[in-house]
N, C-alpha and C. Protein backbone atom coordinates (compact mmCIF):
# COMPACT_ATOMS: atom_id res chain seq x y z
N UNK A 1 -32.64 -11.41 49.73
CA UNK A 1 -31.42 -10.69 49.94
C UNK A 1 -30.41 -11.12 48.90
N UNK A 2 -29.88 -9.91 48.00
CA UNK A 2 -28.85 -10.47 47.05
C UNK A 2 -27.78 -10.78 47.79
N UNK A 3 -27.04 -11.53 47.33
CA UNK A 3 -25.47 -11.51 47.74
C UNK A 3 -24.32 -10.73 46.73
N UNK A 4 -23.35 -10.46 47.49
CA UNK A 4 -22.14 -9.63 46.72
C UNK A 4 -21.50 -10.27 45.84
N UNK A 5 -20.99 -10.07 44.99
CA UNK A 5 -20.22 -10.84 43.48
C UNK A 5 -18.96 -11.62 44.51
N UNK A 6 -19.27 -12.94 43.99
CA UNK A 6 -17.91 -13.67 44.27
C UNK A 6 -17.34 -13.79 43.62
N UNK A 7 -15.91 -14.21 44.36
CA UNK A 7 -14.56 -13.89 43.49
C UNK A 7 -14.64 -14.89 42.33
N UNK A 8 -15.20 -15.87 42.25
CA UNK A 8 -15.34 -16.83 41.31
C UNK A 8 -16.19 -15.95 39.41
N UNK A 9 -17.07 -15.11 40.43
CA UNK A 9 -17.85 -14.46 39.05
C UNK A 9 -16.57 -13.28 38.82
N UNK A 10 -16.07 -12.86 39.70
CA UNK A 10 -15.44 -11.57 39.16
C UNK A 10 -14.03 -12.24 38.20
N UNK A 11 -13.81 -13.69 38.63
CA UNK A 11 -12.53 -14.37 37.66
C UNK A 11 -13.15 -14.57 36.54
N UNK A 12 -14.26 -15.33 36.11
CA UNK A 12 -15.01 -15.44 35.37
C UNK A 12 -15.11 -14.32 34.19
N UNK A 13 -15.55 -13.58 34.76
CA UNK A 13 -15.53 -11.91 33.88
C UNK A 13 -14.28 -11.71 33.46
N UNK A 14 -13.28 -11.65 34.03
CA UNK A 14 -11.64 -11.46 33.74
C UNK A 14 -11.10 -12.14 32.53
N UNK A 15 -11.95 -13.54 32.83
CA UNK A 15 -11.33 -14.58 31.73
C UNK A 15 -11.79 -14.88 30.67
N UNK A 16 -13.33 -14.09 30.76
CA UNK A 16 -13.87 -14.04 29.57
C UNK A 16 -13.45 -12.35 28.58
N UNK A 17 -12.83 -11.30 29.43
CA UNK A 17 -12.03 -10.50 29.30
C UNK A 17 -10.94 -10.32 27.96
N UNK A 18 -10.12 -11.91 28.98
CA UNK A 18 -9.16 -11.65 28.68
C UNK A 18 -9.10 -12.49 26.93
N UNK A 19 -9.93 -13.64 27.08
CA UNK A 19 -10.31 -14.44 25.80
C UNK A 19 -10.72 -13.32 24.42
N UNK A 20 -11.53 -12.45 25.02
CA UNK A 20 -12.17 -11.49 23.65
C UNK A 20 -10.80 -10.25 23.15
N UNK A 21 -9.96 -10.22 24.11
CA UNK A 21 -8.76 -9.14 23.89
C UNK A 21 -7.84 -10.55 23.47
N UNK A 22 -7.74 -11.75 23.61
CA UNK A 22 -6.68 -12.31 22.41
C UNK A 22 -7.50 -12.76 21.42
N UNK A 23 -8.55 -13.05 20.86
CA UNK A 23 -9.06 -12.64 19.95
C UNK A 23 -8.81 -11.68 18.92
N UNK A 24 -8.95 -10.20 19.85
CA UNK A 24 -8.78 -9.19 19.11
C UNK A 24 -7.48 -9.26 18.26
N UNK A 25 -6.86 -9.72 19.27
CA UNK A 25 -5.10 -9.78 18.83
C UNK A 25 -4.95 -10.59 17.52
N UNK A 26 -5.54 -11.88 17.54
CA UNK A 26 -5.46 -12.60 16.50
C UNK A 26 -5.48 -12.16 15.34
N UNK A 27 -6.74 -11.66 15.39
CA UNK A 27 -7.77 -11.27 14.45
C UNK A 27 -6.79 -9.89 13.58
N UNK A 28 -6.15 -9.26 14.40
CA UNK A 28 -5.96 -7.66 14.10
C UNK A 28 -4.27 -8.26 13.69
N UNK A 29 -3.53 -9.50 14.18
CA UNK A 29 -2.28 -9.66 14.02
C UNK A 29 -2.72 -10.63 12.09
N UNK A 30 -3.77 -11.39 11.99
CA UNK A 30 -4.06 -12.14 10.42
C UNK A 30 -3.82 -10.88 9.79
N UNK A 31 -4.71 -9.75 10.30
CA UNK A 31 -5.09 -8.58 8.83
C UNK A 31 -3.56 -7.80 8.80
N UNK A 32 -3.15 -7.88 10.20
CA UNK A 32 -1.69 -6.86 9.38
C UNK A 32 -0.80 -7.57 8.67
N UNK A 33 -0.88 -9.19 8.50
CA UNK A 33 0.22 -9.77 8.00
C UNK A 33 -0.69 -10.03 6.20
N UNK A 34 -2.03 -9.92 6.64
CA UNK A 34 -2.29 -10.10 4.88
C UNK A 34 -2.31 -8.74 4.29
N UNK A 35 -2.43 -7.73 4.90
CA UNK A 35 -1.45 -5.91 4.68
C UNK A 35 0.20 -6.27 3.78
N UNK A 36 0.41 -7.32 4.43
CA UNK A 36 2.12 -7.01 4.56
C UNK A 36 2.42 -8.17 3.58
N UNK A 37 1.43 -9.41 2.99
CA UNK A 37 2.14 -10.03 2.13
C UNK A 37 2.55 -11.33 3.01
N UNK A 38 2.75 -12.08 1.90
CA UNK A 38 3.27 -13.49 2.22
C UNK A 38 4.82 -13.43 2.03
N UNK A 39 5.69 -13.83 3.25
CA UNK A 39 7.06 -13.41 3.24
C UNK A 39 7.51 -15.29 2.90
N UNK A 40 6.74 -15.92 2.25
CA UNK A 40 7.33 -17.08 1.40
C UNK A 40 7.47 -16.99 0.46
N UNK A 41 6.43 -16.05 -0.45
CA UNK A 41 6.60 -15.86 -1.91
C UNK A 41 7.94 -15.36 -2.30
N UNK A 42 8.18 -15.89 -3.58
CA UNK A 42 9.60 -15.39 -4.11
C UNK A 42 9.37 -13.79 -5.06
N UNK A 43 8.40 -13.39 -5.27
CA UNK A 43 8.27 -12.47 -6.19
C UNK A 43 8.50 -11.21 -5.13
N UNK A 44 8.60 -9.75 -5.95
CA UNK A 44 8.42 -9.13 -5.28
C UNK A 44 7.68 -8.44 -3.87
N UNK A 45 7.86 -7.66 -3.29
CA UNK A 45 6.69 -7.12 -1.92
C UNK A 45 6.47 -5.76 -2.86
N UNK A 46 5.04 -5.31 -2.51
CA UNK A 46 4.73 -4.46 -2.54
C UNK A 46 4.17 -3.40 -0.97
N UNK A 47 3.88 -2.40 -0.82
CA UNK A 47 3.58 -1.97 0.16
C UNK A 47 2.73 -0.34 -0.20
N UNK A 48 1.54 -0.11 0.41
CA UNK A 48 0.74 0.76 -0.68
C UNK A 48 0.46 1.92 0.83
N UNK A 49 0.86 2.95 0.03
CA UNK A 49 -0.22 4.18 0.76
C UNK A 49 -0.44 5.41 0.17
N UNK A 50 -1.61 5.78 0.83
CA UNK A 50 -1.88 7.71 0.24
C UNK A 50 -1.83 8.30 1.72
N UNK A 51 -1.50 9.28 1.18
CA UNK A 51 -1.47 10.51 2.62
C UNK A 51 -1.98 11.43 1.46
N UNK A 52 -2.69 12.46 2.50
CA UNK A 52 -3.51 13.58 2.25
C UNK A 52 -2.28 14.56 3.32
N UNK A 53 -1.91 15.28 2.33
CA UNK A 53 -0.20 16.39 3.50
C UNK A 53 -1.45 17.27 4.10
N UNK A 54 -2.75 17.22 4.18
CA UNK A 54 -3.22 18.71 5.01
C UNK A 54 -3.68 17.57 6.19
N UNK A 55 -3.64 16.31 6.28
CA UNK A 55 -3.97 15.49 7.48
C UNK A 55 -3.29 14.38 7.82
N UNK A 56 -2.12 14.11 7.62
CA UNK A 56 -0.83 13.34 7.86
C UNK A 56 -1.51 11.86 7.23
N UNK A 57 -1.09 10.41 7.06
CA UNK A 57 -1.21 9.91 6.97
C UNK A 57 -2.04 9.01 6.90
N UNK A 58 -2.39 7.99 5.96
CA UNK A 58 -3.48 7.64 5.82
C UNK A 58 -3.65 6.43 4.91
N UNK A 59 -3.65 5.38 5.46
CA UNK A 59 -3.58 3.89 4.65
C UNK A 59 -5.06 3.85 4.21
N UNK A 60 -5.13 3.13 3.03
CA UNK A 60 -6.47 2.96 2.25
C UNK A 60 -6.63 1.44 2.08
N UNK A 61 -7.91 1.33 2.50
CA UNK A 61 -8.35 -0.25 2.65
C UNK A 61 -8.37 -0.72 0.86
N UNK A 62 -7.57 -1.91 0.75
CA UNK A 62 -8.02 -2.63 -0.46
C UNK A 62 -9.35 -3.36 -0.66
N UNK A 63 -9.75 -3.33 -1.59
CA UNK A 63 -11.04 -3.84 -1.96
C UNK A 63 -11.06 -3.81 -3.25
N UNK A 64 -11.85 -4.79 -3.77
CA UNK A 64 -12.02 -5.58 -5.09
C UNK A 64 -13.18 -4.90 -6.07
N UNK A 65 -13.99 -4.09 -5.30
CA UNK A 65 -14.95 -3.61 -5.93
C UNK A 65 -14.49 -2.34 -6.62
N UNK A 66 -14.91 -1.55 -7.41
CA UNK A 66 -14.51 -0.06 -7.89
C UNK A 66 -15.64 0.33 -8.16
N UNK A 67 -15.83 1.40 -7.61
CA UNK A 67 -17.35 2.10 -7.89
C UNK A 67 -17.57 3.56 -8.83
N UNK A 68 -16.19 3.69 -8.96
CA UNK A 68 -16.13 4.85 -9.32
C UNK A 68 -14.90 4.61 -10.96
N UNK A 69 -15.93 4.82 -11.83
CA UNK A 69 -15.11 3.83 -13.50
C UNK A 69 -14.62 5.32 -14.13
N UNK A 70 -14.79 6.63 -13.84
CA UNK A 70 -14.14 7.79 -14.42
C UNK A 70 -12.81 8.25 -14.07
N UNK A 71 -11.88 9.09 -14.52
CA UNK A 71 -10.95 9.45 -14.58
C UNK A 71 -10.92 11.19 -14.56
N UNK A 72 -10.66 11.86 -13.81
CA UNK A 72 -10.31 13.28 -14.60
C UNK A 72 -8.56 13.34 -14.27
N UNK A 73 -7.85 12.97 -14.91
CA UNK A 73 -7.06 13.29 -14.99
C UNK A 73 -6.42 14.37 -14.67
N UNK A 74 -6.80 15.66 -15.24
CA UNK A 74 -6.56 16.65 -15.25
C UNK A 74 -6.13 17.45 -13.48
N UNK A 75 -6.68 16.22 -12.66
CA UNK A 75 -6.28 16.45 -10.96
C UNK A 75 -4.61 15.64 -10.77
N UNK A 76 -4.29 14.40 -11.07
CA UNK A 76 -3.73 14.23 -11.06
C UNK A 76 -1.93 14.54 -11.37
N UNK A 77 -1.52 14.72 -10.38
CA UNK A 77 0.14 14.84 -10.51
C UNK A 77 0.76 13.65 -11.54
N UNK A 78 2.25 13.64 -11.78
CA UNK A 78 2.90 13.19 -12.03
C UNK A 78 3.35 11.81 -11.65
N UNK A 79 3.87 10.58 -12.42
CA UNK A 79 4.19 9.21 -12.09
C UNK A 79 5.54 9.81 -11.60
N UNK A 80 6.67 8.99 -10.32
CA UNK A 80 7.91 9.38 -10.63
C UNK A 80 8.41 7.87 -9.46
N UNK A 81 9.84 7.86 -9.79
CA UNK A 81 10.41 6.42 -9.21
C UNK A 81 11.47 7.18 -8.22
N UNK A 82 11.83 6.80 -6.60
CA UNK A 82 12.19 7.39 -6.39
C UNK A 82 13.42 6.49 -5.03
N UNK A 83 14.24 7.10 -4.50
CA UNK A 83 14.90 6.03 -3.39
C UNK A 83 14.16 5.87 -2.73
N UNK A 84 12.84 6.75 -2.11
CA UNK A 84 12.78 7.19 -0.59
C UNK A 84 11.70 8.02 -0.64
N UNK A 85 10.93 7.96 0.24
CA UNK A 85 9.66 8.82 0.09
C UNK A 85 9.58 9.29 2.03
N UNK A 86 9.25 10.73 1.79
CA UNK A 86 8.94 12.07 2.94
C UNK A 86 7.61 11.29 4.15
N UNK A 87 7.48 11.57 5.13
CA UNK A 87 6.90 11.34 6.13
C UNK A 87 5.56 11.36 5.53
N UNK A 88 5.33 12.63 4.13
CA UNK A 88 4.08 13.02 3.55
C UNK A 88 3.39 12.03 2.50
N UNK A 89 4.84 10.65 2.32
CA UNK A 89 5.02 9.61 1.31
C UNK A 89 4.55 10.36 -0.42
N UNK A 90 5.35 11.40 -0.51
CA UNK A 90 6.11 11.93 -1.74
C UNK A 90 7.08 11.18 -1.54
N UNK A 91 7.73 11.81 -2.43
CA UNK A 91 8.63 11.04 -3.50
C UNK A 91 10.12 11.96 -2.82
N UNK A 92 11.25 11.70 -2.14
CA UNK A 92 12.62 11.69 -1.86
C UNK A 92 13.75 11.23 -3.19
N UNK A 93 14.20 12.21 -3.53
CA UNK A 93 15.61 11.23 -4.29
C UNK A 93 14.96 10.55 -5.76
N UNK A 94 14.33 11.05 -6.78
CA UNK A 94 13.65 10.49 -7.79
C UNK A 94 15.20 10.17 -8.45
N UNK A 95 14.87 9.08 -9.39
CA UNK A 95 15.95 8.80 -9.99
C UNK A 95 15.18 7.60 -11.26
N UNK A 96 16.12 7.47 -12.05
CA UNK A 96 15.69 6.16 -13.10
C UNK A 96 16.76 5.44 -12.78
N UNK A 97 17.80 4.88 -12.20
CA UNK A 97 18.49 4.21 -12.14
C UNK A 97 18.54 3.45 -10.18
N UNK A 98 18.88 1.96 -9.85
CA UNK A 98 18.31 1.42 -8.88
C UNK A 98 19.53 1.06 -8.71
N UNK A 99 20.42 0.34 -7.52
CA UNK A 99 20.91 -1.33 -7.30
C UNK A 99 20.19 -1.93 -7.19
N UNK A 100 20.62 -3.41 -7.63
CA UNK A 100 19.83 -4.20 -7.51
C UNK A 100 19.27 -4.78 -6.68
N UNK A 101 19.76 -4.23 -5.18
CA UNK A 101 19.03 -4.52 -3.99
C UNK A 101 18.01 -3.46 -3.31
N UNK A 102 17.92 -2.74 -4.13
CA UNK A 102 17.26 -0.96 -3.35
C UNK A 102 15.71 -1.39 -3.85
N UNK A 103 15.19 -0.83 -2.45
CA UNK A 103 13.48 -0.77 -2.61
C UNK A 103 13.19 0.16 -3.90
N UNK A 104 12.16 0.13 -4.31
CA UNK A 104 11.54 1.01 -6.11
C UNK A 104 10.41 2.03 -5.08
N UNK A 105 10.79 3.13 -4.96
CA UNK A 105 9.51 3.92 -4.52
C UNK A 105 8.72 4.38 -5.64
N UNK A 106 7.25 4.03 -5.65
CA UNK A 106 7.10 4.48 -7.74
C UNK A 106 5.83 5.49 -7.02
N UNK A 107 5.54 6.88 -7.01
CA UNK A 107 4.87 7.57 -6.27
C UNK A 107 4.05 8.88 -7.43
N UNK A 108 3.15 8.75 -7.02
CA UNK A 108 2.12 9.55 -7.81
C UNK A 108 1.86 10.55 -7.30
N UNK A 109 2.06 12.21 -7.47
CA UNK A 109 2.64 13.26 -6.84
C UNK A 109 1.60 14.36 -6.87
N UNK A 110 1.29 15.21 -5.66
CA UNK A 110 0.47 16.58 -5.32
C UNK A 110 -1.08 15.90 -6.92
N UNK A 111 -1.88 15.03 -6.11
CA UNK A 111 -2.96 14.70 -7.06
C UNK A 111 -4.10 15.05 -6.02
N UNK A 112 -5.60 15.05 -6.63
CA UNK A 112 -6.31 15.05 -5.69
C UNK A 112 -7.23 14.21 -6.14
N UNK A 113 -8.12 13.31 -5.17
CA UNK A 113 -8.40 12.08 -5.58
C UNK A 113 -9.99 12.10 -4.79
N UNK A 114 -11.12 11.53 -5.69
CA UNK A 114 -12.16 11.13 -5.18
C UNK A 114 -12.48 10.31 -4.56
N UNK A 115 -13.37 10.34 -3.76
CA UNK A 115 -13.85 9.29 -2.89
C UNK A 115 -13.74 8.18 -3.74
N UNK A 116 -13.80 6.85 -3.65
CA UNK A 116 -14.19 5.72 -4.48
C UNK A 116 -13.40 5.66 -5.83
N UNK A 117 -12.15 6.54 -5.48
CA UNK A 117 -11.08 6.42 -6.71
C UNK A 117 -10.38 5.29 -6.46
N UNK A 118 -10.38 4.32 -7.68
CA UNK A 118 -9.30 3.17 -7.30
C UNK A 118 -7.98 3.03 -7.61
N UNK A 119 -7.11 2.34 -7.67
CA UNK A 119 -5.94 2.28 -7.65
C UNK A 119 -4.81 1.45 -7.77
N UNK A 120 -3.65 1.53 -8.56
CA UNK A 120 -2.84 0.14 -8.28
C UNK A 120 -1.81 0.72 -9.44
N UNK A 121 -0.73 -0.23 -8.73
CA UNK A 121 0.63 -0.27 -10.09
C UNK A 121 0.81 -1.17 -10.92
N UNK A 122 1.74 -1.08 -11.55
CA UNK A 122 1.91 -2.49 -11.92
C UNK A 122 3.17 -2.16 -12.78
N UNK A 123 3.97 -3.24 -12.46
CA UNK A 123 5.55 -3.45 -12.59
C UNK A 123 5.62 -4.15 -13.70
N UNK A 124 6.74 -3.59 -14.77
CA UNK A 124 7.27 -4.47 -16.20
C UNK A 124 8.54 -4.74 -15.96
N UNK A 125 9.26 -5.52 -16.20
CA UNK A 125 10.71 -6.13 -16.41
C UNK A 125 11.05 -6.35 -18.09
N UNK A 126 11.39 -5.33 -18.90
CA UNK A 126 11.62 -5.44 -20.19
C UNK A 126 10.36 -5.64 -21.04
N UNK A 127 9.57 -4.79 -20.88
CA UNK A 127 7.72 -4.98 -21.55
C UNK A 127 7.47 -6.15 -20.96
N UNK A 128 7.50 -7.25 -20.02
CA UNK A 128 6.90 -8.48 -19.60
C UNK A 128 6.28 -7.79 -18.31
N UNK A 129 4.82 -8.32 -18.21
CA UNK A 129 4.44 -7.50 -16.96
C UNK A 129 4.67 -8.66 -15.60
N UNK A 130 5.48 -8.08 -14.70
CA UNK A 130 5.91 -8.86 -13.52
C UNK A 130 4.93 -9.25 -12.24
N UNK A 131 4.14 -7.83 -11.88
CA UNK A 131 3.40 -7.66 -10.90
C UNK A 131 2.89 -6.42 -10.61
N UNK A 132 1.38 -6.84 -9.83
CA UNK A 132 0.59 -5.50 -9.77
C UNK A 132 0.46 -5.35 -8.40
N UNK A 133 0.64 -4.58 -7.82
CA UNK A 133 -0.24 -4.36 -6.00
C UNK A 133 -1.14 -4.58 -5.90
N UNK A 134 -2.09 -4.39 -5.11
CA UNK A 134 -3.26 -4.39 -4.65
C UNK A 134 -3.41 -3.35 -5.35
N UNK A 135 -5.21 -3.40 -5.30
CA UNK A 135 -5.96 -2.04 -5.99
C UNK A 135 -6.22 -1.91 -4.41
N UNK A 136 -6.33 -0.06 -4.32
CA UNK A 136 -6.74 0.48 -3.05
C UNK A 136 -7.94 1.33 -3.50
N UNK A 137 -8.68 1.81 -2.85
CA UNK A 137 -10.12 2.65 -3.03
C UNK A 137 -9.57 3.92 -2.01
N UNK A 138 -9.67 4.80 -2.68
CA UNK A 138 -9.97 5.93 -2.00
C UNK A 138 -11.35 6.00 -0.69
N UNK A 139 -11.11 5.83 0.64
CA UNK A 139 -12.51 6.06 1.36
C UNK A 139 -12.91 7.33 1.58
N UNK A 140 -12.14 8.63 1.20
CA UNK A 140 -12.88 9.68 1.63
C UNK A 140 -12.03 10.75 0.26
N UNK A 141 -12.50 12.09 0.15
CA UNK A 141 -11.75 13.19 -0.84
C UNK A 141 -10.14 13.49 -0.51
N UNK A 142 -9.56 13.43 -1.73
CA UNK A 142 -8.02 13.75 -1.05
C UNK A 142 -7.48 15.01 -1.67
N UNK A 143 -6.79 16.05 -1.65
CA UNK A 143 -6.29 17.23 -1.62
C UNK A 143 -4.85 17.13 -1.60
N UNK A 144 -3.94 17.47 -2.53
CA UNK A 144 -2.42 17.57 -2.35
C UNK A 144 -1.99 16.12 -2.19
N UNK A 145 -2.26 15.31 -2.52
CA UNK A 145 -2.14 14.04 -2.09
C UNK A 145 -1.10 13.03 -2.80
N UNK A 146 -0.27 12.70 -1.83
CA UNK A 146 0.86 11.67 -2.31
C UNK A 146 0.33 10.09 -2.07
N UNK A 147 0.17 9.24 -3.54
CA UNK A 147 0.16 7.96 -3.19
C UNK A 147 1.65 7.36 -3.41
N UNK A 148 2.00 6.54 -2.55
CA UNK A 148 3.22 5.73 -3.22
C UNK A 148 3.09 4.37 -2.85
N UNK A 149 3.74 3.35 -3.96
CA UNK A 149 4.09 1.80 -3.59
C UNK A 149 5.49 1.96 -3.16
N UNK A 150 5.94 0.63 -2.83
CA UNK A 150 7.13 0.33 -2.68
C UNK A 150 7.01 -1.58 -3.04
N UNK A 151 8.42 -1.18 -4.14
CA UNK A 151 8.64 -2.71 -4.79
C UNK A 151 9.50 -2.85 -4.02
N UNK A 152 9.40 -4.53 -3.52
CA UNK A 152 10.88 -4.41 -3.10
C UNK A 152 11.55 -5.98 -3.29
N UNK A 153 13.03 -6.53 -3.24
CA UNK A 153 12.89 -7.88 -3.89
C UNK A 153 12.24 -8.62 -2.18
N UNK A 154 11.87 -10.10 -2.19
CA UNK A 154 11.77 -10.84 -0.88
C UNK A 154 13.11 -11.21 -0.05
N UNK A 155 12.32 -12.43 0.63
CA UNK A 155 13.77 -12.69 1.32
C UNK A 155 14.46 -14.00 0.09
N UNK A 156 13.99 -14.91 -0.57
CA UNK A 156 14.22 -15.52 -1.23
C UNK A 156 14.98 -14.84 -2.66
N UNK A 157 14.09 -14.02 -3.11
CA UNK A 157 14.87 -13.30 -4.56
C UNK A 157 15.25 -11.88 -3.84
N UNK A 158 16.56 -11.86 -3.49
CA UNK A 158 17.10 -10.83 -2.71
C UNK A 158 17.56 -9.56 -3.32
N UNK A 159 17.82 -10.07 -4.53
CA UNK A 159 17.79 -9.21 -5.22
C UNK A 159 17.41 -9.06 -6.35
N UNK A 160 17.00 -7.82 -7.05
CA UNK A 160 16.42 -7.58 -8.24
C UNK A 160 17.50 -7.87 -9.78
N UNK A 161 16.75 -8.72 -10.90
CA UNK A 161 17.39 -8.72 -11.86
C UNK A 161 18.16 -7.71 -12.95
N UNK A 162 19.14 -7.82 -13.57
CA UNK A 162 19.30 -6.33 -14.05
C UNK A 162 18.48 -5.81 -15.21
N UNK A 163 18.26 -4.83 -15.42
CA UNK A 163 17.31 -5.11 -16.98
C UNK A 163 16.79 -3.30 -16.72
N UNK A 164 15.80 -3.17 -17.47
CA UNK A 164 14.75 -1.93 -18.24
C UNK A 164 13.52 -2.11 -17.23
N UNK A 165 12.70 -1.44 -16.36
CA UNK A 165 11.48 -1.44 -15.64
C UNK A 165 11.12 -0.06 -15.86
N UNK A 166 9.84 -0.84 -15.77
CA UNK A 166 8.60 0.28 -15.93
C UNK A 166 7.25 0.38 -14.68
N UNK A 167 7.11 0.81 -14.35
CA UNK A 167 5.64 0.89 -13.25
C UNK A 167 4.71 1.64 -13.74
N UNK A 168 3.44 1.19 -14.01
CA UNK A 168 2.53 2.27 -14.76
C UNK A 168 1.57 2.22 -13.82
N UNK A 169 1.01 3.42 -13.19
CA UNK A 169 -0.13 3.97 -12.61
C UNK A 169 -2.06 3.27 -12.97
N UNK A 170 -2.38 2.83 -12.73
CA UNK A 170 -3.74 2.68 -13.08
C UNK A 170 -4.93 3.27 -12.14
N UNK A 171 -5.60 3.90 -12.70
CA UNK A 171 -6.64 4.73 -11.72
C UNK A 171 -7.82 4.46 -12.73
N UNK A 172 -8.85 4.30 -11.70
CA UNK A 172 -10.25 2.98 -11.97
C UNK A 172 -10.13 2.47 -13.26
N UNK A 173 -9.18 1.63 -13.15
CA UNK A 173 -9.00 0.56 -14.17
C UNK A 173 -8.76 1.17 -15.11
N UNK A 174 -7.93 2.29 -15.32
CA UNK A 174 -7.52 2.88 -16.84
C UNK A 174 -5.84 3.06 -16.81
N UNK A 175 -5.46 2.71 -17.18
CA UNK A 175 -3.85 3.49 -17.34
C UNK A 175 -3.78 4.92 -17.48
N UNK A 176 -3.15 5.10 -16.21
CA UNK A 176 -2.67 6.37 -16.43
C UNK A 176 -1.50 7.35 -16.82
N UNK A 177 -0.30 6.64 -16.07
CA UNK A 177 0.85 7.78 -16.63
C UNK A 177 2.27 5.98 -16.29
N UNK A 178 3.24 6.29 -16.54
CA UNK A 178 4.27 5.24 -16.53
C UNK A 178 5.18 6.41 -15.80
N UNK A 179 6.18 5.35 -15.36
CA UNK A 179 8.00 5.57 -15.14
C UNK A 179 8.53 4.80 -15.59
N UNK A 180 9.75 4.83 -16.07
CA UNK A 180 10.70 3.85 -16.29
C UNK A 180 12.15 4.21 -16.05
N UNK A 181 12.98 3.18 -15.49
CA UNK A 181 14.17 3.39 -14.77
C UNK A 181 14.88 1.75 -14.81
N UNK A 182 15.88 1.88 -14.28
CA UNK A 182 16.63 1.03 -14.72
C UNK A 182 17.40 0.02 -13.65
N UNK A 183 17.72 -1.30 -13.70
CA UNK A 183 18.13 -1.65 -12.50
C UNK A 183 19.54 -2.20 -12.62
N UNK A 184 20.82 -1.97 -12.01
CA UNK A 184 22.05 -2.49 -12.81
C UNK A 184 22.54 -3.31 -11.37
């Protein structure tokens, strides 16, 4: 004759429950903060996404590998620097001129992008190159598609120096198009 689950097994289960859901938490709270950057560093933040406007939003996993070493250009939109970027993360308010405390939206405009297309910026301060984002990989085909970074200063360098900047586009490891704008 079995017997019925005692309350001891049914706590048991609960607590082994509850151990694998803070886990999860851990685990899922490390990856959004290495998403988001080390908020000790003094250099700039960056912050990366593509949206596809025919399917709202859509963050792209970084990865180190690039599988895909061609370019057609000829899909690709325009580099542009901007205050502020649309729900669609286009480009709001383009401008070449910044304060020196304003985020840099540097956004790559209506492109369409292959699977295994890679990706990244990279920031000059007077021709000296300052910093690059992450490279992102395209995981699936994109259509109409807005990528944008966002530079922005930390909590330590609060604000940006004054000077000449440039952000140049790189797609699978080639340079592609620049902006340049100004920070006073």
């Amino acid at each position: 004759m079995q017997q019925a689950p005692t309350n001891n097994s049914q706590m048991r289960t609960a607590a082994i429950v509850t151990i694998v859901v803070i886990i999860g938490l851990l685990l899922l709270g490390r990856f959004v903060t290495g998403m988001m950057g080390n908020s000790n560093d003094t250099t700039p933040t960056t912050s990366d996404t593509i949206n596809n406007t025919n399917s709202g939003n859509t963050q792209l996993n970084p990865q180190n590998n690039t599988t895909n070493n061609t370019t057609d250009t000829s899909k690709l939109g325009p580099v542009v620097a901007a205050q502020n970027i649309d729900r669609d993360n286009c480009a709001v308010d383009a401008t070449t001129s910044f304060d020196d405390n304003d985020p840099i939206y540097v956004v790559l405009e209506d492109s369409q992008l292959a699977k295994g297309t890679s990706m990244f910026a990279r920031m000059y301060k007077d021709g000296t190159a300052i910093e690059d984002t992450r490279e992102l990989v395209a995981e699936e085909d994109y259509n109409n598609t807005c990528v944008s970074f966002v530079f922005e200063p930390t909590d330590r360098a609060e604000v940006w120096d004054a000077g000449n900047y440039e952000v140049e586009f790189y797609i699978n490891g080639n340079a592609y198009q620049s902006t340049s704008f100004q920070i006073r």
